[in-house]
C-alpha atoms as a PDB file:
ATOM      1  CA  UNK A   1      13.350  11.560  -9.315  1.00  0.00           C
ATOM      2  CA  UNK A   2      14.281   7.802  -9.271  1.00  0.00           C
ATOM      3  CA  UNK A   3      14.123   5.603  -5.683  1.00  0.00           C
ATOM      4  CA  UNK A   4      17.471   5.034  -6.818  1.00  0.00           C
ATOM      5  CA  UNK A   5      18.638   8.475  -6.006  1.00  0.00           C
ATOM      6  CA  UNK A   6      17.171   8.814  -2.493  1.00  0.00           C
ATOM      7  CA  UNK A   7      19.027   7.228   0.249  1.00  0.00           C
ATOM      8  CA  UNK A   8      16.627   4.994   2.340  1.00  0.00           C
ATOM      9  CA  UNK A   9      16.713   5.695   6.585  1.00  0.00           C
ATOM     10  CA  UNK A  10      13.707   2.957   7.586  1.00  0.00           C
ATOM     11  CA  UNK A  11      13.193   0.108   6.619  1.00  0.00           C
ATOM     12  CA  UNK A  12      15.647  -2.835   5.752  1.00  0.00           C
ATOM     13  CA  UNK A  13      13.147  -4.217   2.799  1.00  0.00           C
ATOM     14  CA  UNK A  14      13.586  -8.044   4.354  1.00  0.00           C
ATOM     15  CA  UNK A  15      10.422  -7.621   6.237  1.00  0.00           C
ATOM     16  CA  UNK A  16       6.974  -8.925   5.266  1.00  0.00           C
ATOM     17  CA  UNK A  17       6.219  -5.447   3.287  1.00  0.00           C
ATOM     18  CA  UNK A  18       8.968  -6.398   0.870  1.00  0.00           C
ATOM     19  CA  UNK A  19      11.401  -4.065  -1.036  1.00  0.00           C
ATOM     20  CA  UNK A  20       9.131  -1.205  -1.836  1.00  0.00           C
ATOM     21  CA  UNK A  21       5.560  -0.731  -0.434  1.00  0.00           C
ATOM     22  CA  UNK A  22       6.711  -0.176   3.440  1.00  0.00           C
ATOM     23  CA  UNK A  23       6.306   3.047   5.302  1.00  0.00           C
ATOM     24  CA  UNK A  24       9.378   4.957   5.127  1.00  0.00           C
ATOM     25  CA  UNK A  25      11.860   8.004   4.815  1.00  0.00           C
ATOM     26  CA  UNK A  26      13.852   8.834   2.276  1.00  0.00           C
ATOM     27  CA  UNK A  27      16.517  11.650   1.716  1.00  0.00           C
ATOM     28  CA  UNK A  28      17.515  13.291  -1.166  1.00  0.00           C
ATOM     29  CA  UNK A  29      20.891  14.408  -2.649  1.00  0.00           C
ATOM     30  CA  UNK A  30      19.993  17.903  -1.440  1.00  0.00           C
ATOM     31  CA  UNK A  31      18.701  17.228   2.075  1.00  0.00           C
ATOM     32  CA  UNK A  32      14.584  17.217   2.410  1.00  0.00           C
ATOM     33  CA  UNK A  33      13.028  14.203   2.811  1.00  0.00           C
ATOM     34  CA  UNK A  34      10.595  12.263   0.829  1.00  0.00           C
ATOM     35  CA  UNK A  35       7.789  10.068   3.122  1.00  0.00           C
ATOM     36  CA  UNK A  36       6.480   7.082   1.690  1.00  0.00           C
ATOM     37  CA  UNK A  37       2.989   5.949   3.509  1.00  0.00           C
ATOM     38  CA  UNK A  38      -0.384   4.928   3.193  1.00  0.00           C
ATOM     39  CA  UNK A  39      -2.656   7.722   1.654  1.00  0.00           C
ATOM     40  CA  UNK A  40      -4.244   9.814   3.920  1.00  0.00           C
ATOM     41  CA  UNK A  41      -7.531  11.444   3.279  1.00  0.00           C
ATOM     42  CA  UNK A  42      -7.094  13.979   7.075  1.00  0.00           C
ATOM     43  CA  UNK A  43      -8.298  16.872   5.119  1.00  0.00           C
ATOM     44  CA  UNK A  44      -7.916  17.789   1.879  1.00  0.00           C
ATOM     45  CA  UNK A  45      -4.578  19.688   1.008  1.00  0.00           C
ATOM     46  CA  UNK A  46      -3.319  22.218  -1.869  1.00  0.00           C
ATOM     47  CA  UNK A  47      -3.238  21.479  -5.267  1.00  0.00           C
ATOM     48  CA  UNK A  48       0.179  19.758  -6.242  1.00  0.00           C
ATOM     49  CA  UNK A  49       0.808  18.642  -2.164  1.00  0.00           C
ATOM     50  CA  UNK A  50      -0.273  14.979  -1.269  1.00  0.00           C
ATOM     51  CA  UNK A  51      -1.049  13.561   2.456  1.00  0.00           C
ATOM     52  CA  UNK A  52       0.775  10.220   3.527  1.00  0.00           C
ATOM     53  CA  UNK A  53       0.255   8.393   7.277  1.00  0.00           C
ATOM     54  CA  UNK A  54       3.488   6.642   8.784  1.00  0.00           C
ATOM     55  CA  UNK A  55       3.639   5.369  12.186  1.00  0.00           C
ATOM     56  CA  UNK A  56       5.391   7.422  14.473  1.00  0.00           C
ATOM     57  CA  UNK A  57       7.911   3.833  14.931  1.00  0.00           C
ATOM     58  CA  UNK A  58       8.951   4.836  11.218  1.00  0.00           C
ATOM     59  CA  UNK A  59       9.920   8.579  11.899  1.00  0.00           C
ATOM     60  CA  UNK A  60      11.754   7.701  14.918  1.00  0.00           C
ATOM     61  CA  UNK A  61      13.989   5.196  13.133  1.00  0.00           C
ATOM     62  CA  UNK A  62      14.396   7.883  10.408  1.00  0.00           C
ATOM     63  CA  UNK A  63      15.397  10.573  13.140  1.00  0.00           C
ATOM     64  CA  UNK A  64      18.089   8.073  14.631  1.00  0.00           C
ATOM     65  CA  UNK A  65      18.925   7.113  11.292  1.00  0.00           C
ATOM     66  CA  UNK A  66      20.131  10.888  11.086  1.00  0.00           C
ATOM     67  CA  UNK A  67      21.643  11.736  14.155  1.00  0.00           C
ATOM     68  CA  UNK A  68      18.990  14.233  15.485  1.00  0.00           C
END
């Protein structure tokens, strides 16, 4: 799936983490979410799943951003 098919809810990319390495949420065409975050090494999860740390700032904006 291409960035250009998710619709951004964080982030405006004018800050000073530019257009694409910033924390943030994504949704996709069908509805679930894609995070975007610094690797996280908490424990170690299933084969095929991956572990990403956002501040809780970033899912707040990306609950507002939704209406929830």
């Amino acid at each position: 799936m291409a960035r250009e098919e998710l619709t951004r809810l964080t982030g405006n990319g004018n800050g000073t983490c530019g257009e694409d390495d910033c924390p943030n949420v994504y949704r996709t065409a069908s509805g679930s979410l894609v995070v975007q975050g610094d690797v996280s090494d908490a424990f170690t999860p299933p084969q095929g799943e991956g572990l990403v740390d956002i501040p809780e700032s970033v899912l707040r904006e990306a609950v507002r951003a939704l209406g929830w």
